[in-house]
N, C-alpha and C. Protein backbone atom coordinates (compact mmCIF):
# COMPACT_ATOMS: atom_id res chain seq x y z
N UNK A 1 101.28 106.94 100.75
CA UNK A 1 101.59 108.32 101.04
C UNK A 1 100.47 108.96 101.84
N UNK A 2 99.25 108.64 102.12
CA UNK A 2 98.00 109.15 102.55
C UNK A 2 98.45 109.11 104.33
N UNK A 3 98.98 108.18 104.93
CA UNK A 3 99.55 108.38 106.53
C UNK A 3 100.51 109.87 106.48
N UNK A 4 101.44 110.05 105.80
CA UNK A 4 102.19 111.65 105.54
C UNK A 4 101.19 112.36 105.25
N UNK A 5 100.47 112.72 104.38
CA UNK A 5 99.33 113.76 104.04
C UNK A 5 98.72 113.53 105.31
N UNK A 6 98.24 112.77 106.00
CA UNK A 6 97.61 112.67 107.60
C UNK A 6 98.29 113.48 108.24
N UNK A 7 99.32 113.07 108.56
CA UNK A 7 100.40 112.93 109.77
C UNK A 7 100.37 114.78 109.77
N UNK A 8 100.43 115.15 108.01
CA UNK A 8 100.91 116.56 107.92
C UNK A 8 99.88 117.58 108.34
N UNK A 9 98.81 117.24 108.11
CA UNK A 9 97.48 118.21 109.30
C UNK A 9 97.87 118.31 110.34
N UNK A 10 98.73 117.25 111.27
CA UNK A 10 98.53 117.37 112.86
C UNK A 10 99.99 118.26 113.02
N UNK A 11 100.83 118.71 112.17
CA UNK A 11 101.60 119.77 112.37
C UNK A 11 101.28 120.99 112.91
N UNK A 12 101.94 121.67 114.05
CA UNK A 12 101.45 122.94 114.21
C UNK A 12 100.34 123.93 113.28
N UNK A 13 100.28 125.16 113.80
CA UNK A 13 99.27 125.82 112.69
C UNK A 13 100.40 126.69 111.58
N UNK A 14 101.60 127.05 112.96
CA UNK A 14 102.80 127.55 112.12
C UNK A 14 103.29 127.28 111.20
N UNK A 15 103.58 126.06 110.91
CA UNK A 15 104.41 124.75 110.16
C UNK A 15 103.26 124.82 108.50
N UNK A 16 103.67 125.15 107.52
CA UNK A 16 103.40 124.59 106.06
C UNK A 16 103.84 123.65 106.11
N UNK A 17 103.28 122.47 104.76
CA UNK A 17 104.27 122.00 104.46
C UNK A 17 103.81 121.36 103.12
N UNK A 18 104.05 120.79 102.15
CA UNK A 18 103.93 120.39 100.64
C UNK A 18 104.59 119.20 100.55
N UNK A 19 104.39 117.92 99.76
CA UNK A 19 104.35 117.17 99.70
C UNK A 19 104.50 116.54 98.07
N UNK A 20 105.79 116.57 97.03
CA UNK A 20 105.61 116.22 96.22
C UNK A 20 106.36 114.65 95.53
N UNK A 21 105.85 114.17 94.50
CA UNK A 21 105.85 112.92 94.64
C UNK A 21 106.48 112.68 93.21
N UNK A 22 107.52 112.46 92.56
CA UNK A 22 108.05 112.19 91.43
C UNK A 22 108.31 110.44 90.89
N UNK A 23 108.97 110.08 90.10
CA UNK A 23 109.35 108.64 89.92
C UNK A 23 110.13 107.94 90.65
N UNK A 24 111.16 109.19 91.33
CA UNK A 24 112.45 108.44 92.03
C UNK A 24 112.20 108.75 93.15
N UNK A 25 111.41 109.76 93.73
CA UNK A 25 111.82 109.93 95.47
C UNK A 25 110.21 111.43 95.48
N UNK A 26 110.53 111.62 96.46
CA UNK A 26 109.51 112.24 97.35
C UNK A 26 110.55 114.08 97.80
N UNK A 27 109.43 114.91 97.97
CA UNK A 27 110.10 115.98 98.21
C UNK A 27 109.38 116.53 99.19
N UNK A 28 109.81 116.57 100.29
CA UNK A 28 108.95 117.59 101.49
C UNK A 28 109.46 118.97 101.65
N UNK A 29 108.55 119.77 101.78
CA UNK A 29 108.68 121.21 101.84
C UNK A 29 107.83 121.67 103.09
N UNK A 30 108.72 122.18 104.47
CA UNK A 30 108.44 122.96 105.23
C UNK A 30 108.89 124.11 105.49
N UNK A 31 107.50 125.25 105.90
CA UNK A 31 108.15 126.14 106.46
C UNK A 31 108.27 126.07 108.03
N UNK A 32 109.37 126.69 108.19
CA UNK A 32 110.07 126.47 109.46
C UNK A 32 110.52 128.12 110.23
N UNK A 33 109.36 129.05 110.16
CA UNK A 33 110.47 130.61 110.01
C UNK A 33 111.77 130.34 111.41
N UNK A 34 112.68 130.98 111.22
CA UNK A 34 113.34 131.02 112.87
C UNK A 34 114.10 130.01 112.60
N UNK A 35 113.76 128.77 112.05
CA UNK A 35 114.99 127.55 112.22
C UNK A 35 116.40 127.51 111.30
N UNK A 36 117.29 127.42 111.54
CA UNK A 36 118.87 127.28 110.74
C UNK A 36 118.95 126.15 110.88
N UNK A 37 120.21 125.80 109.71
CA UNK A 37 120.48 124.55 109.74
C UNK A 37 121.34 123.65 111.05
N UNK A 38 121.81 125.12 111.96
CA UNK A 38 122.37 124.47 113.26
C UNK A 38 121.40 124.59 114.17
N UNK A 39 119.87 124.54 114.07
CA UNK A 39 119.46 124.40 115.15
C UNK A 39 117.93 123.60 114.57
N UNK A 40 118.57 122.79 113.89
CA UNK A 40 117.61 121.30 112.78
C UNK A 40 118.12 120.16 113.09
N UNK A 41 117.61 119.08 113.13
CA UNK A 41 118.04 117.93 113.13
C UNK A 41 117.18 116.56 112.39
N UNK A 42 117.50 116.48 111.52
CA UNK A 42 116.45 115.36 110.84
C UNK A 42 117.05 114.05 110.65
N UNK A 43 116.32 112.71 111.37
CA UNK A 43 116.71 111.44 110.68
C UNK A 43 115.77 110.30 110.33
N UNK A 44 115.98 109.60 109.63
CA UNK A 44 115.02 108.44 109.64
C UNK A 44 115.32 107.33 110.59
N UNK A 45 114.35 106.80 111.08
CA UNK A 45 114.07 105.95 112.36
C UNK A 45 113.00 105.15 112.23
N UNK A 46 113.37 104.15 112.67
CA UNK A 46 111.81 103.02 111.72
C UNK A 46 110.86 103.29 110.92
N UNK A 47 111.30 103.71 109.76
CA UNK A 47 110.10 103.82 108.79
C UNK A 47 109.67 105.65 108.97
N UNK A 48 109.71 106.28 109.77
CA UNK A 48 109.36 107.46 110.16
C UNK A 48 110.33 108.40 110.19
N UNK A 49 110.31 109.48 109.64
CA UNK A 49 110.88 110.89 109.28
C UNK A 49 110.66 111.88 110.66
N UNK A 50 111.97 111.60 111.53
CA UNK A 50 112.17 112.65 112.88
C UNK A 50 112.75 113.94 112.61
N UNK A 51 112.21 115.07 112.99
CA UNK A 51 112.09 116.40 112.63
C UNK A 51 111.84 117.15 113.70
N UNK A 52 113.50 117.65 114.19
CA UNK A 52 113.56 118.41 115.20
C UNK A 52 114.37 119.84 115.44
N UNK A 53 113.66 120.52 115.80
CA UNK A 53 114.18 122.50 115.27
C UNK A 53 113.40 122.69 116.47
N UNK A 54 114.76 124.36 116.38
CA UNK A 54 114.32 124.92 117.17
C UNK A 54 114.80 126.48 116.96
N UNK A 55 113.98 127.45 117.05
CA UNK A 55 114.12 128.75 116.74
C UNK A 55 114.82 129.79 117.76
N UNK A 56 115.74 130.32 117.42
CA UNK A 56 115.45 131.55 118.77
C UNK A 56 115.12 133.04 119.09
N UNK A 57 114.65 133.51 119.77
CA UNK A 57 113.72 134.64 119.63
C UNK A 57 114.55 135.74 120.12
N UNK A 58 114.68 136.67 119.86
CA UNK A 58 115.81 137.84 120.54
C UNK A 58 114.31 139.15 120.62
N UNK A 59 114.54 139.36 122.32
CA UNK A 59 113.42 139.91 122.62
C UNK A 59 113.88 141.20 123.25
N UNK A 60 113.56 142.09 122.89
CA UNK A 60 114.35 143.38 123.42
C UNK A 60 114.33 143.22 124.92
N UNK A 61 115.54 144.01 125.42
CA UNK A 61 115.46 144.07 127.06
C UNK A 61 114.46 145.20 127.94
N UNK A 62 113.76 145.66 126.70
CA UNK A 62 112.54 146.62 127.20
C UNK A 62 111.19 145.95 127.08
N UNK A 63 111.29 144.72 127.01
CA UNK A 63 110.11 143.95 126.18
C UNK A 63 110.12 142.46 127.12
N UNK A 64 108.84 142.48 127.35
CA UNK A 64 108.64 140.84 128.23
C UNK A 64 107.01 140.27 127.82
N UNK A 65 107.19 139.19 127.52
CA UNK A 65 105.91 138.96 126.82
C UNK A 65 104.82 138.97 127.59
N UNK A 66 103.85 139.10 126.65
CA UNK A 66 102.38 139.39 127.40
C UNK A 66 101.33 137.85 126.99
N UNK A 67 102.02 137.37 126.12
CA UNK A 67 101.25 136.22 125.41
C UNK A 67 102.28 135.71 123.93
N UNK A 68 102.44 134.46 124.33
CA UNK A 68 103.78 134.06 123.22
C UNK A 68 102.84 132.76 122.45
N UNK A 69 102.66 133.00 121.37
CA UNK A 69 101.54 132.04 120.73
C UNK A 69 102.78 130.90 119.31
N UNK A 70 103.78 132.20 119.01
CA UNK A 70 104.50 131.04 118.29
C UNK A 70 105.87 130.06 118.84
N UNK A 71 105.45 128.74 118.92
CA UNK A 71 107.04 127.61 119.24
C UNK A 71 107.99 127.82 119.25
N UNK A 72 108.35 127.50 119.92
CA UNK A 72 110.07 127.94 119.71
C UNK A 72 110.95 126.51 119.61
N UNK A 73 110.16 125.21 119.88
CA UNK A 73 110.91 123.98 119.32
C UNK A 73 109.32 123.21 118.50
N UNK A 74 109.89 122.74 117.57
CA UNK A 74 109.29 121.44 116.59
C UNK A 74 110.20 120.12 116.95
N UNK A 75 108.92 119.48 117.57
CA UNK A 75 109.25 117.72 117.38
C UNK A 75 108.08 116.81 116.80
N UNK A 76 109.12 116.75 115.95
CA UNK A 76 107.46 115.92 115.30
C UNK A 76 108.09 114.45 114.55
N UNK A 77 107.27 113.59 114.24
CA UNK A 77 107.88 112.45 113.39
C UNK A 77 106.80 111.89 112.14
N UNK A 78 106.76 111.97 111.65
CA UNK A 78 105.84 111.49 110.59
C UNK A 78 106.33 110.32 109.82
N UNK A 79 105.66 109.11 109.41
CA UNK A 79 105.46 108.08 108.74
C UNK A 79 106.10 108.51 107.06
N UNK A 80 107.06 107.30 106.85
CA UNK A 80 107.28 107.75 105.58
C UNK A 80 106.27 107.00 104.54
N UNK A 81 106.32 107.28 103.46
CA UNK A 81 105.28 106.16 103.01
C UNK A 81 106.40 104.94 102.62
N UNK A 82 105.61 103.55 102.32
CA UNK A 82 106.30 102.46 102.17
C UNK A 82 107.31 102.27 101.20
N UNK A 83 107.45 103.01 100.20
CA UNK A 83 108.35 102.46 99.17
C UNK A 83 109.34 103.95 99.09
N UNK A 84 109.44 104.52 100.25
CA UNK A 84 110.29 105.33 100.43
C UNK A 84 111.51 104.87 101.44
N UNK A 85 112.73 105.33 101.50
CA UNK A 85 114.31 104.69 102.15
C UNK A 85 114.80 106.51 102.74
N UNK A 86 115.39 106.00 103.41
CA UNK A 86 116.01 107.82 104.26
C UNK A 86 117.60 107.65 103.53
N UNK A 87 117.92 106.13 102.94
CA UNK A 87 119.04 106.49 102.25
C UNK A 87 119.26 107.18 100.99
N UNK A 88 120.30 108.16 101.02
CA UNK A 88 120.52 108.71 100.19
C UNK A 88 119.59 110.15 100.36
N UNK A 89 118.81 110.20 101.45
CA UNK A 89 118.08 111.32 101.42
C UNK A 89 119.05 112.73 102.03
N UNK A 90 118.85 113.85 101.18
CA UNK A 90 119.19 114.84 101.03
C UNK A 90 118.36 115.97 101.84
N UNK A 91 118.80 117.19 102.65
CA UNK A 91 117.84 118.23 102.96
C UNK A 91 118.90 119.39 103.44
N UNK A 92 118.04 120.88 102.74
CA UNK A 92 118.82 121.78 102.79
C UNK A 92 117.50 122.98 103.16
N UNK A 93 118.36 123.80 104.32
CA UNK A 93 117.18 124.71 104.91
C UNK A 93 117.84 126.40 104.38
N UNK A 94 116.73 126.88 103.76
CA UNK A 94 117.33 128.38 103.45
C UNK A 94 115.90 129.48 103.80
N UNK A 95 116.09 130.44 104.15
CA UNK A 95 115.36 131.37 105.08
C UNK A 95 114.24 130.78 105.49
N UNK A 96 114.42 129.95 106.40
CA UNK A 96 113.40 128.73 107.07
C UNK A 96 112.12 127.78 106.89
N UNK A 97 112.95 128.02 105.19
CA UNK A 97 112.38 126.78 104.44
C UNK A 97 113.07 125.63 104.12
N UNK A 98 112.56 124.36 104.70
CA UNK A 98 113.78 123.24 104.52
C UNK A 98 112.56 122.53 103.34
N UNK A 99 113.62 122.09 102.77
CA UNK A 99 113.65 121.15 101.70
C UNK A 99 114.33 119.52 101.96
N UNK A 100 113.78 118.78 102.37
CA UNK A 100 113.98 117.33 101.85
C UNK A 100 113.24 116.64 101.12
N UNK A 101 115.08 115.75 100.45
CA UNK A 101 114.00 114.59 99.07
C UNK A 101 114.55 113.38 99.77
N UNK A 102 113.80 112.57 99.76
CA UNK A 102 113.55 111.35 100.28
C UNK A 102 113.68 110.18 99.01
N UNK A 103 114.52 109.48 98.84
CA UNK A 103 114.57 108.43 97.38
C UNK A 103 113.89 107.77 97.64
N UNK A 104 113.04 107.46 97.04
CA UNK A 104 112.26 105.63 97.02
C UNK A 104 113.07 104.82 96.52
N UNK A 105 112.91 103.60 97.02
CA UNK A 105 113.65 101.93 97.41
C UNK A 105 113.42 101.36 96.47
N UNK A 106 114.26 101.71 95.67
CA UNK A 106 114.69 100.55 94.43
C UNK A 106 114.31 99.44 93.83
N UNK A 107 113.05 99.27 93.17
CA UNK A 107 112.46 97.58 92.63
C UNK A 107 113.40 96.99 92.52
N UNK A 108 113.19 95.67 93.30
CA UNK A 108 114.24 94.81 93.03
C UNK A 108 114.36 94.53 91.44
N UNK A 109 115.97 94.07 90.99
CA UNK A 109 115.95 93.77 90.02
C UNK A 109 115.36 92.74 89.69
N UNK A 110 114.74 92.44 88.24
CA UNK A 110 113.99 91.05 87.58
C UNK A 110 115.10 90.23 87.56
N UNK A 111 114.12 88.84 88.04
CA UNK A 111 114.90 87.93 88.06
C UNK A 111 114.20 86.61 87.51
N UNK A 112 114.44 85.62 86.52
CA UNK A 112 113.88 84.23 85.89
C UNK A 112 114.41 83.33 87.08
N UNK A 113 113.05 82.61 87.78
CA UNK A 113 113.26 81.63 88.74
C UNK A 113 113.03 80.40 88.21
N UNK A 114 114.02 79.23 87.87
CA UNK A 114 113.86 78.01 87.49
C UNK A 114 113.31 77.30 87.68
N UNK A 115 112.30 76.31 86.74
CA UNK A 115 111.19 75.73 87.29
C UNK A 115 111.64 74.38 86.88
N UNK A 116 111.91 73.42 88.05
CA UNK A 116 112.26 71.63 87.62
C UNK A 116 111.05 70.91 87.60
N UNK A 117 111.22 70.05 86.72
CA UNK A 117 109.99 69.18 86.76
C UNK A 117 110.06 68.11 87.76
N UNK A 118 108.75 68.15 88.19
CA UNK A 118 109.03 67.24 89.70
C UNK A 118 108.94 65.73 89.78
């Protein structure tokens, strides 16, 4: 999990984000202000968590910027950690805080491997 806790510093300055870690799966928490769920897009892609939004700004027609310091798109991808799977992963964004849980990958079941005498 220490490459995600990495990965998650090099996020904007805008961007929070939290990182919690249970028995079954993983929970990421960003803030995102400005982003809806129709203008989000998240998937897993080799091993890495793609995370793409985009906000939009409604700027009065008396108003033209002088200096625009916050994004108006997030692309970012971050490393999942290893014993995490994007299947079955879940994420839901509400006043531009998204929430995804990420399941971790299933120990294989135990298995007795037969030993012949040689």
């Amino acid at each position: 999990m220490s490459a995600l806790r990495e990965a998650l510093g090099s996020l904007p300055d805008a961007v929070f984000a939290d990182v919690l870690e249970s028995e079954e799966g993983y929970l990421l928490v960003l803030d995102l202000p400005g982003v809806t769920a129709d203008s989000l897009e998240v998937s897993v892609e080799g091993g890495r968590l793609v995370i793409e939004g985009q906000r939009s700004k409604d700027v009065p027609r008396e108003f033209r910027f002088v200096r625009e310091d916050r994004s108006v798109f997030l692309d970012v991808e971050l490393p999942l950690p290893p014993d995490a799977t994007g299947q079955g992963a879940e994420g839901t964004v509400s006043r531009g805080v998204l929430e995804l849980t990420i399941p971790k990958a299933s120990a294989a079941p135990s298995t007795t491997i037969p030993i012949d005498e040689a």
